[in-house]
Protein backbone atom coordinates (compact mmCIF):
# COMPACT_ATOMS: atom_id res chain seq x y z
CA UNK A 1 0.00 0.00 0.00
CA UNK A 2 1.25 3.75 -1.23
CA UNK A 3 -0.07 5.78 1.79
CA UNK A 4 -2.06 4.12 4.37
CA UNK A 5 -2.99 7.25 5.80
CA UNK A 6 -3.22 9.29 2.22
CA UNK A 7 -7.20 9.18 1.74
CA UNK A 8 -7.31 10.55 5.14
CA UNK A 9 -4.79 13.27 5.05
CA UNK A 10 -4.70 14.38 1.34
CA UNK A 11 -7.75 15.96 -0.45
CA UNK A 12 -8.24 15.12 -4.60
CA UNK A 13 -6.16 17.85 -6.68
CA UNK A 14 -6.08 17.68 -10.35
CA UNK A 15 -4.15 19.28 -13.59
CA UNK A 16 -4.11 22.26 -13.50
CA UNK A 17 -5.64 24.34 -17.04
CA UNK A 18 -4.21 27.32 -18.60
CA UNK A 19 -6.13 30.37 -18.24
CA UNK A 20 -9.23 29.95 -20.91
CA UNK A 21 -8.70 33.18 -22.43
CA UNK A 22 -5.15 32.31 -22.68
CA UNK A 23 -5.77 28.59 -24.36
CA UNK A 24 -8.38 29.90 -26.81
CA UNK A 25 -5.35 31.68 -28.79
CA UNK A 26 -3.39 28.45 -29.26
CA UNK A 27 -4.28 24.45 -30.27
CA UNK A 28 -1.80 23.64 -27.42
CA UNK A 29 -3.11 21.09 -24.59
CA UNK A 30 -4.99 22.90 -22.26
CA UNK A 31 -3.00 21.75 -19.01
CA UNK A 32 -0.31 23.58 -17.32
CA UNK A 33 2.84 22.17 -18.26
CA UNK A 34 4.24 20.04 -15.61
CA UNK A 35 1.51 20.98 -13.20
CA UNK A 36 0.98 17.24 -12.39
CA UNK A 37 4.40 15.95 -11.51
CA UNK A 38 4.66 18.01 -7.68
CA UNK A 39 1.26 17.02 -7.11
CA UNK A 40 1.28 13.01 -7.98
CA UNK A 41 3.04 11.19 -5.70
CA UNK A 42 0.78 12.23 -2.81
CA UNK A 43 -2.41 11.58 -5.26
CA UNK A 44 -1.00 8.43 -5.96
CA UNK A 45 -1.04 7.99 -2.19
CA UNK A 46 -4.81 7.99 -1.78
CA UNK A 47 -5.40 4.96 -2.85
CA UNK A 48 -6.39 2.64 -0.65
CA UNK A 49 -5.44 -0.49 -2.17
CA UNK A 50 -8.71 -2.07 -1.23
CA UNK A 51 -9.01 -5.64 -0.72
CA UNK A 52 -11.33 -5.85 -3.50
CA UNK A 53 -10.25 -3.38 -6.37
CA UNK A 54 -13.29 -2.17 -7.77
CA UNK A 55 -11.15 -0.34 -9.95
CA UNK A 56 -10.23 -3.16 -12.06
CA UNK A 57 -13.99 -3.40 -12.62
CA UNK A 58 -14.46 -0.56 -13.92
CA UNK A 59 -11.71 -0.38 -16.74
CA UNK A 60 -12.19 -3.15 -19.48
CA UNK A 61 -8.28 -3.06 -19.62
CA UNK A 62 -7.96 -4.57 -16.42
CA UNK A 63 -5.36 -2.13 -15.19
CA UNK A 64 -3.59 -2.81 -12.33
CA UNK A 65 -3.95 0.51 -11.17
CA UNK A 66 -3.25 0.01 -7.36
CA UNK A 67 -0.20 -1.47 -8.16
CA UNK A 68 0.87 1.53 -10.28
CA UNK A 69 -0.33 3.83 -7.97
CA UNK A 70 2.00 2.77 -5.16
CA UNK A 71 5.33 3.07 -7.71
CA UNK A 72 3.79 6.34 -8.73
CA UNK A 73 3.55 7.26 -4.80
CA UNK A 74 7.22 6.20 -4.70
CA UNK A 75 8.48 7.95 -7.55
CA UNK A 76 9.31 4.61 -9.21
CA UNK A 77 8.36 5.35 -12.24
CA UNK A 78 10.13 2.75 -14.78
CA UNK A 79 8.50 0.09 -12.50
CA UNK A 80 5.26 2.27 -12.45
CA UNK A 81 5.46 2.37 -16.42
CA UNK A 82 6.50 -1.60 -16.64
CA UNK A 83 2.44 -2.37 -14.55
CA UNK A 84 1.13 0.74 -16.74
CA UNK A 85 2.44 -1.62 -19.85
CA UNK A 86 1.07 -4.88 -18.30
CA UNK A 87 -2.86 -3.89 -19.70
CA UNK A 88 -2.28 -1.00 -21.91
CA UNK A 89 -0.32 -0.35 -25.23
CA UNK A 90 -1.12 3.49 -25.52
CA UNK A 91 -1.57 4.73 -21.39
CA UNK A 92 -1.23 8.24 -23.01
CA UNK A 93 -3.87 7.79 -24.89
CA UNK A 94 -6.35 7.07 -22.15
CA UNK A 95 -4.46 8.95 -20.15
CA UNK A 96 -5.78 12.24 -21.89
CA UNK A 97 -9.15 11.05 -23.38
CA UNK A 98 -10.62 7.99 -21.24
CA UNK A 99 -13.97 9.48 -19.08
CA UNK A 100 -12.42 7.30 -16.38
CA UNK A 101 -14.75 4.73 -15.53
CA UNK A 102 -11.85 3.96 -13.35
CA UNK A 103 -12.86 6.74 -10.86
CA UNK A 104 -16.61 5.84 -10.84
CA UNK A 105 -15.77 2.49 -10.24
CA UNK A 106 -12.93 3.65 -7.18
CA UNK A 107 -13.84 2.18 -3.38
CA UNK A 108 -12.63 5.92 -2.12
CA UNK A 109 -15.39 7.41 -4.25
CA UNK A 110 -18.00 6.37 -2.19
CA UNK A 111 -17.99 8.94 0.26
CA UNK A 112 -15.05 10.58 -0.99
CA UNK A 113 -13.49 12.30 -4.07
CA UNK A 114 -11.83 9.37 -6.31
CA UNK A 115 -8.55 9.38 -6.29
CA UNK A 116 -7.14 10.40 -9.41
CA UNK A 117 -6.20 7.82 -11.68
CA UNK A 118 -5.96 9.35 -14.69
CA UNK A 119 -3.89 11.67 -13.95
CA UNK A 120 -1.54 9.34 -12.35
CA UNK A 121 -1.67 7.26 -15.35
CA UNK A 122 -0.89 10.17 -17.48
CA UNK A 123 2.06 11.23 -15.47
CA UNK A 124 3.08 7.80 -15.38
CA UNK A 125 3.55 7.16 -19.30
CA UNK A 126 4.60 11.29 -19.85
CA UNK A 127 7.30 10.56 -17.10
CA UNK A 128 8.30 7.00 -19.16
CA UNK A 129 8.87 8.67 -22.33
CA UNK A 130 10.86 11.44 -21.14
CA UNK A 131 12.50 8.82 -18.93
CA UNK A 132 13.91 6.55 -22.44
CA UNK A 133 11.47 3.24 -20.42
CA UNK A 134 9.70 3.49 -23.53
CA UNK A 135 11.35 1.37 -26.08
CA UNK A 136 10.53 -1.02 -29.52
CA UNK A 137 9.94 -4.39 -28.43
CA UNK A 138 10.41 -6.65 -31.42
CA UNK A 139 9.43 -9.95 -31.95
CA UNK A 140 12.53 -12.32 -30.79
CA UNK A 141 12.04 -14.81 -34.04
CA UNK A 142 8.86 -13.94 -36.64
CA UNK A 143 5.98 -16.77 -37.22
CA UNK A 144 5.49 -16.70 -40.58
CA UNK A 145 2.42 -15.59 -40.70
CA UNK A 146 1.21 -11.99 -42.05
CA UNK A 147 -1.98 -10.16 -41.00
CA UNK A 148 -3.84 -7.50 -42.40
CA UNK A 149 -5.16 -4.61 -39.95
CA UNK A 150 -8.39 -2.55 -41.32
CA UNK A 151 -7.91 0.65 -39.84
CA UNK A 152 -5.71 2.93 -37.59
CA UNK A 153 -7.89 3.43 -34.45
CA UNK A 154 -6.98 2.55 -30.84
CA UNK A 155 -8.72 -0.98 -31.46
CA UNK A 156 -6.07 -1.46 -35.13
CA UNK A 157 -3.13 -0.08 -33.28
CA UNK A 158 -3.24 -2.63 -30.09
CA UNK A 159 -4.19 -5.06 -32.16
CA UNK A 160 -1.51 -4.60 -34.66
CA UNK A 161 1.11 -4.23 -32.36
CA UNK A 162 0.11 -7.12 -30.08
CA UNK A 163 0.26 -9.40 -33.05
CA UNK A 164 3.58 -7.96 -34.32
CA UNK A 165 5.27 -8.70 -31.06
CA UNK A 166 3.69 -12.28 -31.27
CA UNK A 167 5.76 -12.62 -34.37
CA UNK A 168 3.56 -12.46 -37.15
CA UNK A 169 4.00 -9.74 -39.97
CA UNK A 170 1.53 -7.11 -39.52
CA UNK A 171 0.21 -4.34 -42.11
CA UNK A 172 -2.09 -1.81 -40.82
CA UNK A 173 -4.59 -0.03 -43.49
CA UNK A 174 -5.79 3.07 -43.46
CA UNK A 175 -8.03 5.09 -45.89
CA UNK A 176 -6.61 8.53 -44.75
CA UNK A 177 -3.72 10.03 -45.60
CA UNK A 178 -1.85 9.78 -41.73
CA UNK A 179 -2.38 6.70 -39.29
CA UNK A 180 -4.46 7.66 -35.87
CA UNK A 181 -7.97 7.21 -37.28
CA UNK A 182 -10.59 9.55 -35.28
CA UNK A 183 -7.25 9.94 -32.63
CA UNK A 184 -5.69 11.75 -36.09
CA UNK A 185 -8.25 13.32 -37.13
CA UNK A 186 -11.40 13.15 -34.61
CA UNK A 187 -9.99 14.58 -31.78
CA UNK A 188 -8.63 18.29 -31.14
CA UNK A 189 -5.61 19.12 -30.76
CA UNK A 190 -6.21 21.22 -27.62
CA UNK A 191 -7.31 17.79 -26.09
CA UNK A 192 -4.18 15.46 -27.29
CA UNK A 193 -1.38 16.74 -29.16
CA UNK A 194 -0.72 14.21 -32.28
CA UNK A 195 3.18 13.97 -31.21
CA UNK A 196 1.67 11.37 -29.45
CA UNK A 197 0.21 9.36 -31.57
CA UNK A 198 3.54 10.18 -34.20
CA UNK A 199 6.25 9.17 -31.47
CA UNK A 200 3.90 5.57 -31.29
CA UNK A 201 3.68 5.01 -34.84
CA UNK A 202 7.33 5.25 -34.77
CA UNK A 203 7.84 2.67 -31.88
CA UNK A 204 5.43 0.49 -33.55
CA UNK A 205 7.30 1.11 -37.08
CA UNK A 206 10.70 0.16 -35.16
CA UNK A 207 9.22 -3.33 -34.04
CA UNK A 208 8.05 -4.03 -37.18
CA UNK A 209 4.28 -2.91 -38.10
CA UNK A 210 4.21 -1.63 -41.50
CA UNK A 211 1.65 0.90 -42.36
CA UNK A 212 -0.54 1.59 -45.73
CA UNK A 213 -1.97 4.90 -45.78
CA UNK A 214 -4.60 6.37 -48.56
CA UNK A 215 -5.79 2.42 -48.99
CA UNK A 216 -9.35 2.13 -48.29
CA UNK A 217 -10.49 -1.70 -48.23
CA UNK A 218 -13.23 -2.00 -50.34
CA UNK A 219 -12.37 0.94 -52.75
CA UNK A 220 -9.00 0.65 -53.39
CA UNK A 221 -8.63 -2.96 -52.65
CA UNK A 222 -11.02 -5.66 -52.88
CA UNK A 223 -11.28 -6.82 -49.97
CA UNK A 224 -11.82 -10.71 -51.17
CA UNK A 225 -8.53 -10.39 -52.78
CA UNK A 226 -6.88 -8.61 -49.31
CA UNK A 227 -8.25 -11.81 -47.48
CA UNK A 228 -6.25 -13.88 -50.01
CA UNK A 229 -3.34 -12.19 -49.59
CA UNK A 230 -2.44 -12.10 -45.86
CA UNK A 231 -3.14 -15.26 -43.24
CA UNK A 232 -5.65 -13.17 -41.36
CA UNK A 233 -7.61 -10.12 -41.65
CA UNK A 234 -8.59 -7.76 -38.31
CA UNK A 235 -11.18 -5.26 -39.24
CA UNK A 236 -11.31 -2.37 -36.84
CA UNK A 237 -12.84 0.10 -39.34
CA UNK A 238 -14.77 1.80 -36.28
CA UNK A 239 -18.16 3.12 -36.35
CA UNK A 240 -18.06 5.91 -38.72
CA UNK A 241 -21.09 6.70 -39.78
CA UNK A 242 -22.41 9.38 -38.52
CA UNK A 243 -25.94 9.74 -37.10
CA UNK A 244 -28.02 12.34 -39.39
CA UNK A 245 -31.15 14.92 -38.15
CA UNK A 246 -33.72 14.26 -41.00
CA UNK A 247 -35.75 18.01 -40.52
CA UNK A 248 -36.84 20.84 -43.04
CA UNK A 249 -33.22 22.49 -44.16
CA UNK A 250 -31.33 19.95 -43.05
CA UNK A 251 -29.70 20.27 -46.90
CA UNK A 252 -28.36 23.97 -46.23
CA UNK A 253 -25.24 25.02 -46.62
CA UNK A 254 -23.74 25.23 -43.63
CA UNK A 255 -25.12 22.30 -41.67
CA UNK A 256 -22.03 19.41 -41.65
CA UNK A 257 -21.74 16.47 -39.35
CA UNK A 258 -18.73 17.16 -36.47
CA UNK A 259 -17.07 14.53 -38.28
CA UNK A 260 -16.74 16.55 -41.46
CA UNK A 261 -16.15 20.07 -39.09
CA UNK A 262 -13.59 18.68 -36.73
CA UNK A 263 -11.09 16.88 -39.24
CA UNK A 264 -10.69 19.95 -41.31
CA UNK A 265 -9.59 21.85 -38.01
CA UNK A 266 -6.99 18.82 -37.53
CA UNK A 267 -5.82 19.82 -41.14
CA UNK A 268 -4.94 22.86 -40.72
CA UNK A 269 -2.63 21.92 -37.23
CA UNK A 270 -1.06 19.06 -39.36
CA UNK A 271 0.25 22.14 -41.65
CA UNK A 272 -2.40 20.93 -44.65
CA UNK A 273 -4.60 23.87 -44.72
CA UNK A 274 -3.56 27.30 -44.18
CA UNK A 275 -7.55 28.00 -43.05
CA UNK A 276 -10.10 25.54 -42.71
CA UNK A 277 -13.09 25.43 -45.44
CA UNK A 278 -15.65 25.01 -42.72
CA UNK A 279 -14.83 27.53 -39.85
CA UNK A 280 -16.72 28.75 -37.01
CA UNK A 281 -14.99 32.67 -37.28
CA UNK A 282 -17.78 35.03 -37.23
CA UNK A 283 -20.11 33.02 -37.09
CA UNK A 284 -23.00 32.18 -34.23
CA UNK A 285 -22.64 28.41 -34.03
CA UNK A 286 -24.75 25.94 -32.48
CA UNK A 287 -23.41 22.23 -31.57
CA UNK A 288 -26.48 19.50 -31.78
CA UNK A 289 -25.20 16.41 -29.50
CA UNK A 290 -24.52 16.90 -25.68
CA UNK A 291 -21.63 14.47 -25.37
CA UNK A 292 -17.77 14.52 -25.81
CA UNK A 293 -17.48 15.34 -30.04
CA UNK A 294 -20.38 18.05 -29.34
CA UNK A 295 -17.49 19.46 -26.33
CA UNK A 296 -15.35 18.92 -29.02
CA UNK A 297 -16.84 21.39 -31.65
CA UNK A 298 -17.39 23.92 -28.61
CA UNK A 299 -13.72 24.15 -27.99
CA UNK A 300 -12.78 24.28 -31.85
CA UNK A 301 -15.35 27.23 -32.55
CA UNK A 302 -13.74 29.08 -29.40
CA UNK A 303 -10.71 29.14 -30.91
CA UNK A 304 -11.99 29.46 -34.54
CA UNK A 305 -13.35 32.88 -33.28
CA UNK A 306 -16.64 32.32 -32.80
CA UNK A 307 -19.25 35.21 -31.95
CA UNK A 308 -21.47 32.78 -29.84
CA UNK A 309 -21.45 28.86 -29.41
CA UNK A 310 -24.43 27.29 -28.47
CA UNK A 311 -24.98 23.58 -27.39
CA UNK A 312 -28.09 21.44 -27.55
CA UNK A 313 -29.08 18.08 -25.96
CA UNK A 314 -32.75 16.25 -25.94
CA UNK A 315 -31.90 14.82 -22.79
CA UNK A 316 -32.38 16.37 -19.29
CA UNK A 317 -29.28 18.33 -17.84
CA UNK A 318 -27.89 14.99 -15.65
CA UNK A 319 -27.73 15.92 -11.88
CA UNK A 320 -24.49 17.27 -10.25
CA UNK A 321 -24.23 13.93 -7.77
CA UNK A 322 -24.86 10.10 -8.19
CA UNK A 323 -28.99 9.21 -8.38
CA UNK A 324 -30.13 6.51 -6.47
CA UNK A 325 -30.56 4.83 -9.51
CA UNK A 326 -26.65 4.86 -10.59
CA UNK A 327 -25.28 3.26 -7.26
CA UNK A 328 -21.51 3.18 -6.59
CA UNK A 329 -19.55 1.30 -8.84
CA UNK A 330 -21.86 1.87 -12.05
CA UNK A 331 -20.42 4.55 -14.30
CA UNK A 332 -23.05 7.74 -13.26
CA UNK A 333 -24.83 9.98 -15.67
CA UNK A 334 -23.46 13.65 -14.24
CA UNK A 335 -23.30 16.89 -15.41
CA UNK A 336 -20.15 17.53 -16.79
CA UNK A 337 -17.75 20.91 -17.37
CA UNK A 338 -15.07 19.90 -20.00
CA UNK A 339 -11.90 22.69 -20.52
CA UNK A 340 -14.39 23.62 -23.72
CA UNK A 341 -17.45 24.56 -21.61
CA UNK A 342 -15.09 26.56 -19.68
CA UNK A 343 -14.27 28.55 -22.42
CA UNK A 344 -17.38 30.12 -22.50
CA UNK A 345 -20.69 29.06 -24.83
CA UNK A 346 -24.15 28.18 -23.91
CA UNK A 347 -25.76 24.86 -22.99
CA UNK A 348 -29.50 24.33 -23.48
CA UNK A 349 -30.84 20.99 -22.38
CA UNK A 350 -34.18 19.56 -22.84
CA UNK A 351 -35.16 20.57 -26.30
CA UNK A 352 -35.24 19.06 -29.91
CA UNK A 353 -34.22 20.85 -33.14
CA UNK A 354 -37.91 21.30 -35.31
CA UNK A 355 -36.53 22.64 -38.81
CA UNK A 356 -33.24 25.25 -40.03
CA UNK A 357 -33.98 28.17 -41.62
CA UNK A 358 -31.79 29.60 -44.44
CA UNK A 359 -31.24 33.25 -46.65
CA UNK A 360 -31.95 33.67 -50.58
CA UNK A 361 -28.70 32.02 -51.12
CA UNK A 362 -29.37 28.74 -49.57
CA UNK A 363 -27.00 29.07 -46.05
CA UNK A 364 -28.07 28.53 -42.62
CA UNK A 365 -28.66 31.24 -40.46
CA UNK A 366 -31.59 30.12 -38.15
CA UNK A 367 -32.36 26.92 -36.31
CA UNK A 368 -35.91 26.64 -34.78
CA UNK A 369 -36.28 24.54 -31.36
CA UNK A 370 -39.16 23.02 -28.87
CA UNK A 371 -38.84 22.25 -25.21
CA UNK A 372 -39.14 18.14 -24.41
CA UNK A 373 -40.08 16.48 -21.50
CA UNK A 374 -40.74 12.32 -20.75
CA UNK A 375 -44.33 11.64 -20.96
CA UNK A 376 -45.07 8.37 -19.86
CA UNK A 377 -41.22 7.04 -20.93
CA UNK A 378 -41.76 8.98 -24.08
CA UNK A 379 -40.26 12.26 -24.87
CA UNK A 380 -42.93 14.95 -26.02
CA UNK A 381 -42.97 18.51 -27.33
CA UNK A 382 -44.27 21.10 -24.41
CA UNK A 383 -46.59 23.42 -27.31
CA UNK A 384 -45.72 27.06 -26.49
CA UNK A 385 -41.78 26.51 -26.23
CA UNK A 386 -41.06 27.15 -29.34
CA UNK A 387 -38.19 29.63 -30.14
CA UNK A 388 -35.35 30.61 -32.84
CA UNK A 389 -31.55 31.21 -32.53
CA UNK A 390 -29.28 32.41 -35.12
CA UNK A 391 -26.94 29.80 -36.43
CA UNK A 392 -24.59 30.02 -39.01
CA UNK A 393 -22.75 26.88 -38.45
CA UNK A 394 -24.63 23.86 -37.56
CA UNK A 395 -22.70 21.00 -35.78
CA UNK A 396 -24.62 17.47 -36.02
CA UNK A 397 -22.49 15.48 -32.92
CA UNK A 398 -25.41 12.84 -32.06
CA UNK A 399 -23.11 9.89 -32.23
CA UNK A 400 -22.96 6.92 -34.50
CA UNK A 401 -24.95 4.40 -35.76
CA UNK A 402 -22.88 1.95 -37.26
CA UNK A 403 -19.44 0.79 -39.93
CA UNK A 404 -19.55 2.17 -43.33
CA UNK A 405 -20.87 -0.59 -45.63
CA UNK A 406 -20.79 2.19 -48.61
CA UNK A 407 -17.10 1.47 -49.26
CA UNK A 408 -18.47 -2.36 -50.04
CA UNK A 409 -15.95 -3.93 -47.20
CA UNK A 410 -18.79 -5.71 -45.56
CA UNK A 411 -20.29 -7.07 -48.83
CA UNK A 412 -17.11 -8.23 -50.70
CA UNK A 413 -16.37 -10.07 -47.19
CA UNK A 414 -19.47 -11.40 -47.31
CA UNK A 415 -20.01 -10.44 -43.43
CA UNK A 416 -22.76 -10.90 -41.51
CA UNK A 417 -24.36 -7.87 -39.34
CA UNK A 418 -25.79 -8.59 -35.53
CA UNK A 419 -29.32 -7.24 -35.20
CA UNK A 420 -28.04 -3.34 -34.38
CA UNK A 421 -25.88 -3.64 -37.28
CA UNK A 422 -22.55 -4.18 -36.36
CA UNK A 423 -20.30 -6.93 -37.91
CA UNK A 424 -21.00 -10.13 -35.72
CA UNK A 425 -18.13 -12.06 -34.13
CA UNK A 426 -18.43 -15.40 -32.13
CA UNK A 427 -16.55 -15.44 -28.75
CA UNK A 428 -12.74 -15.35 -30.18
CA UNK A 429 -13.49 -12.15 -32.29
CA UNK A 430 -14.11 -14.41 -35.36
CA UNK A 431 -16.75 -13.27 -38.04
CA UNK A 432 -18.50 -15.82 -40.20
CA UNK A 433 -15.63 -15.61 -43.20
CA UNK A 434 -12.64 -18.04 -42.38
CA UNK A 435 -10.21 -16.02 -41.03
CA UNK A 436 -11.45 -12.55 -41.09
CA UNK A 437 -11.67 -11.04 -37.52
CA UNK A 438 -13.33 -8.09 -35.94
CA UNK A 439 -12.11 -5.60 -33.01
CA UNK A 440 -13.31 -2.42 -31.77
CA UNK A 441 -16.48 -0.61 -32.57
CA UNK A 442 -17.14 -2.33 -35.90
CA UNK A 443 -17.93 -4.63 -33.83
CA UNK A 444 -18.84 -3.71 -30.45
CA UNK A 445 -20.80 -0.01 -31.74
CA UNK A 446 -19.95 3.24 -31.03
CA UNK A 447 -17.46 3.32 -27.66
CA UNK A 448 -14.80 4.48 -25.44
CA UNK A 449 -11.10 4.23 -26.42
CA UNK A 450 -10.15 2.09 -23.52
CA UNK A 451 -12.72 -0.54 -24.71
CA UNK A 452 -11.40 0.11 -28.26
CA UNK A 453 -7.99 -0.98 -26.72
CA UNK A 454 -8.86 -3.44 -24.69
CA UNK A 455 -10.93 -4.87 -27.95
CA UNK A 456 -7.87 -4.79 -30.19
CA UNK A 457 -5.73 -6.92 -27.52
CA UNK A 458 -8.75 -9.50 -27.08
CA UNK A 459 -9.12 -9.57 -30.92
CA UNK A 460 -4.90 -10.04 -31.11
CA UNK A 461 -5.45 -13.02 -28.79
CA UNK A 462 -8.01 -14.64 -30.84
CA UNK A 463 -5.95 -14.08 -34.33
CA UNK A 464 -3.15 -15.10 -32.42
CA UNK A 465 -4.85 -18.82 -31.89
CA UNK A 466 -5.98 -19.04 -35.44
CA UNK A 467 -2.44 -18.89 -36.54
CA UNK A 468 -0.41 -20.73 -34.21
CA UNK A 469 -3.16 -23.58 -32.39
CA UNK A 470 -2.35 -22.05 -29.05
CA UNK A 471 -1.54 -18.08 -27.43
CA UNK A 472 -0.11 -16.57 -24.54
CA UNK A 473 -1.40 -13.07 -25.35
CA UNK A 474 -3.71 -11.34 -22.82
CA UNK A 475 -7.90 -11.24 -23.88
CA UNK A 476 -9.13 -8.46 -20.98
CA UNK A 477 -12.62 -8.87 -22.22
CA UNK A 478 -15.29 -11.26 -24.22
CA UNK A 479 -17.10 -9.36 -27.06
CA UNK A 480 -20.06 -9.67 -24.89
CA UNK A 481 -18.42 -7.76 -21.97
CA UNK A 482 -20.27 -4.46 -21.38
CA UNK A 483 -19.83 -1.00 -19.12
CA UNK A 484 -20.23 -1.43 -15.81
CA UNK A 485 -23.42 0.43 -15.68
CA UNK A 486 -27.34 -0.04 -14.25
């Protein structure tokens, strides 16, 4: 145990944020640089290493996060990095993006503030790289076998890499033009910096993973003909289509999914675009989707210039503490304040977007909305509510519904879909074609990243077995597995 006495004597502290008028000037994370690393060791020190580790429950990775979290309290951090490893190929991914079921699921947050394990994970892997601890690990003798990875996501980056230090030859496709999937190009750069996702690549590129960039399966390739090709086939494709708002001027210029809105952004901080072709700057902007992309757009118009952001969600504003209903360990449903909504913006809860209203010239500049309320487990329009803001930038960010089966991957497979549409997979991650498996949210539906990653080592496992007969790689979950929640 770190501390015995540390959830007694030392109160939750976290990162500290730049100032937000400071941050909306730059793309730079919005943390304090090395504001964690005085703080950590006594954070670390709160945990209680419980008997029972509901912790462990509550991340699908299984990370061994009161073992860490005594190293961390001890400032070792090369052993702290080795446990970090154990369960997780990219800590510094989750590090910065995981919502932490981690700390829902933590025995201190009962009556107490969780202790904070993301943080300490974060400082962890940040201390590990600056440290040299993090290294190549290549295969000691290759298997013969080669494997083809559909898509650079967190689920076709641990799977890729757990299969290339099993020994087989691994090649990882991706249909844009840089590897990262939505970590490249989905996520701001305010919120994770792409160095590190570039300084993994490279790791990954030094142990042997080659990548294919610009190839999209099913366009570009056939993806019977991939299949004959390579040994094995992961798809981890993701969920990437995007879920639409079918209303009167939905077609006006000016409306765009946050999946078309938030890559351009990422453009123009790769050095692609000098100025993106969809930008918030001048404009009033309104976000549709209450949940992490919809934070994201808020935090990209700040800093686009925008001259108001608002953001909508149908759903109630959640509570401020746990309901009854969401007992300790379930993951709760609470109102959150992201760096982005600290930045400034509106947020309007409880209503639903009735119809967008455009000028002579076919642009947006009005969206028309009703109150909602749950009638009898329904949710109905309260007559009387109605009202009009000015938008000239419409966000969609309601989530998606499923893997693009435009591109014809799922067809030329010859896969079949589970009744929400997904790709099915039996319990070793294997889909109904000989040798084709699936990982991530292809498979599992729109998710976190730590189930992504804890998806792509499960589906490595099961590849793994197809090959060889017989594995000694790590499956943290079944495909079944769900959130811990009520």
């Amino acid at each position: 145990m770190a501390d015995p006495k540390g959830f007694l004597t030392t109160g939750r502290e976290v990162a500290q944020t730049r100032p937000a008028g400071e941050r909306v000037k730059d793309w730079n994370e919005v943390y304090v640089p090395g504001s964690l690393l005085p703080i950590i060791s006594k954070q670390a020190g709160r945990c209680m290493d419980c008997g029972i580790p509901f912790c462990h429950n509550g991340c699908p990775l299984g990370n061994l996060i009161p073992e860490w979290n005594d190293y961390a309290y001890r400032e070792d951090w090369t052993a702290a990095s080795e446990r970090l490893h154990a369960t997780n190929n990219f800590p510094e991914f989750t590090g910065r993006l995981c919502p932490a079921p981690c700390e829902s699921a933590c025995v201190l947050g009962i009556n107490q503030p969780a202790v904070t394990i993301k943080n300490v994970e974060v400082s962890i892997i940040d201390q590990a790289w600056d440290r040299g601890d993090v290294t190549p690990q290549p295969p000691e003798r290759l298997s013969g076998k080669t494997v083809a990875v559909i898509g650079s996501g967190p689920a076709g980056l641990a799977a890729a890499q757990q299969l290339t230090r099993a020994g087989h030859t691994v090649a990882v496709y991706e249909r844009a033009d840089r590897i990262g999937g939505l970590l490249r190009y989905g996520i701001p750069e305010f919120k994770m910096e792409k160095s590190h996702i570039n300084r993994r690549i490279e790791q990954m590129r030094a142990e042997g993973t080659k990548f294919r960039t610009e190839t999209e399966i099913g366009r570009d390739i056939d993806a019977a003909k991939l299949r004959r090709r390579y040994d094995a086939v992961v798809i981890a494709a993701g969920a990437t289509v995007s879920r639409d708002l079918p209303v009167p001027g939905r077609e006006l210029n000016g409306v765009h999914f946050a999946m078309e809105y938030l890559p351009l952004a990422n453009k123009v901080q790769e050095g692609d675009l000098t100025v993106s072709p969809i930008t918030a700057e001048g404009k009033h902007v309104v976000v549709i989707g209450g949940g992490d992309t919809g934070a994201d757009c808020v935090g990209t118009a700040h800093r686009q210039g925008a001259l108001s952001v608002t953001q909508l969600e149908i759903m109630p504003k959640p509570g401020e503490e746990r309901n009854t209903n969401q007992p300790w360990p379930t993951f709760p449903m609470l109102y959150k304040v992201t760096s982005a909504h600290e930045e400034g913006g509106e947020r309007v809860y409880s209503v639903s977007t009735t119809h967008f209203e455009g000028d002579e010239d076919g642009n947006v500049q009005a969206l028309h909305l009703i109150e909602v309320e749950f009638k009898d487990g329904k949710l109905e329009q309260k007559p009387g509510t109605e009202r009009v803001i000015p938008a000239q930038l419409v966000t969609l960010a309601m989530g998606f519904t499923g893997t693009d089966q435009a591109n014809g991957l799922v067809q030329q497979f010859g896969l079949e879909l589970d009744e929400r549409g997904n790709i099915a997979r039996d319990a070793d991650y294997a889909t109904n074609v000989d040798g084709v498996f699936v990982a991530g949210d292809a498979g599992r539906g729109q998710s976190l990243i730590v189930w992504a990653i804890a998806e792509g080592r499960s589906a490595a496992r099961g590849v793994d077995r197809f090959l060889t007969g017989a594995s000694a790689l790590p499956a943290p979950i079944r495909p079944t597995d769900r959130s811990l929640t009520v």
